[in-house]
Protein backbone atom coordinates (compact mmCIF):
# COMPACT_ATOMS: atom_id res chain seq x y z
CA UNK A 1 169.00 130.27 108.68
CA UNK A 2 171.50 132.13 106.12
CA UNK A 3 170.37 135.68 105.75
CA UNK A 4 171.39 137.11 102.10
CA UNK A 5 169.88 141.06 101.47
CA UNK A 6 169.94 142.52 98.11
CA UNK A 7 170.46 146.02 98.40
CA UNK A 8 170.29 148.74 95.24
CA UNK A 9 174.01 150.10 93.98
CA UNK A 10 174.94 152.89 92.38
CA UNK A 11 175.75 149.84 89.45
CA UNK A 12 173.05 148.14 90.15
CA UNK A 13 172.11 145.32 92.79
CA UNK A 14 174.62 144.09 95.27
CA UNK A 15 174.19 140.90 96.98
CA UNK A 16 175.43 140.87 100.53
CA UNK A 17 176.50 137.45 101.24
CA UNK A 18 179.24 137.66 103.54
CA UNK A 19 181.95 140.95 104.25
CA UNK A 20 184.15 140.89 100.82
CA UNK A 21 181.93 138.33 99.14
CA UNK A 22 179.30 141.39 97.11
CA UNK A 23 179.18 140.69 93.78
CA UNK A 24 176.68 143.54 91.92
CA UNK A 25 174.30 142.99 88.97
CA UNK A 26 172.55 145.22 86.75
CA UNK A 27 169.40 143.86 87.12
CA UNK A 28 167.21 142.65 90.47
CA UNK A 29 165.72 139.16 88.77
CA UNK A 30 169.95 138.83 88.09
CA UNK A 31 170.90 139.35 91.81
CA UNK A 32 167.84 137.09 92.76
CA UNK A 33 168.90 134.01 90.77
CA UNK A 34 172.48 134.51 91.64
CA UNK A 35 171.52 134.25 95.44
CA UNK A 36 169.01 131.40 95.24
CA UNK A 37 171.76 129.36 93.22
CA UNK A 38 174.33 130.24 95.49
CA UNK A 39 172.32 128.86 98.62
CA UNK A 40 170.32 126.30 97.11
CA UNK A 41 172.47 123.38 99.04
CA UNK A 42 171.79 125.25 102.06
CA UNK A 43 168.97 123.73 104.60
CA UNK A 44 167.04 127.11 104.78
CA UNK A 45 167.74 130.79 103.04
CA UNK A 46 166.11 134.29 103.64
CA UNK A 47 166.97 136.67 100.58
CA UNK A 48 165.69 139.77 101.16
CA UNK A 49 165.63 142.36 98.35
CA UNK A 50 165.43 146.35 99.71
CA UNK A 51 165.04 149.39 98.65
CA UNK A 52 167.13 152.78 99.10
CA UNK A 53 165.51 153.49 102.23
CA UNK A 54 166.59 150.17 103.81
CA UNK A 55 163.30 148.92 103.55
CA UNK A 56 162.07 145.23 102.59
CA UNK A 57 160.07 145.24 99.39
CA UNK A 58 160.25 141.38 98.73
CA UNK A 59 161.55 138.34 100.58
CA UNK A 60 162.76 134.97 98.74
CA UNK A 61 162.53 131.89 101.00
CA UNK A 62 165.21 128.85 99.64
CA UNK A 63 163.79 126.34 102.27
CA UNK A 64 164.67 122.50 102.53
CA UNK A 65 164.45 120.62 98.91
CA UNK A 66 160.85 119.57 99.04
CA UNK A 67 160.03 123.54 99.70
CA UNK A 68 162.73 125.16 97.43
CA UNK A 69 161.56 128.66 96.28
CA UNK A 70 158.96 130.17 98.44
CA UNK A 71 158.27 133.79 97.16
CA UNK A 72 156.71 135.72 100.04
């Protein structure tokens, strides 16, 4: 499973994919969207969004096709 966190910027939302791949956006439903398109041809995807503490306030799940877009 690809793990993908969403973390609050001093810009706005950065998307950790990968070290050197954190592209930021100024709004969370932005960051979300980008991440979910990003892995969508991957078999399963955890994109966690957090807060400034570190802390996981919402968790998108992009699992195999027939499950695509479980919000948890």
């Amino acid at each position: 499973m690809t793990i993908v966190e969403i973390r609050p910027h001093r810009w706005g939302w950065k998307v950790f994919e990968s070290p050197g791949v954190e592209p930021v956006f100024s709004d969370t439903r932005q960051a979300i969207s980008y991440a979910t398109e990003r892995f969508q041809f991957f078999r399963s995807a955890e994109i966690r969004v957090m807060n400034s503490a570190g802390q996981v306030e919402q968790i998108v799940i992009q699992a195999a096709e027939s499950d695509k877009g479980l919000l948890v």
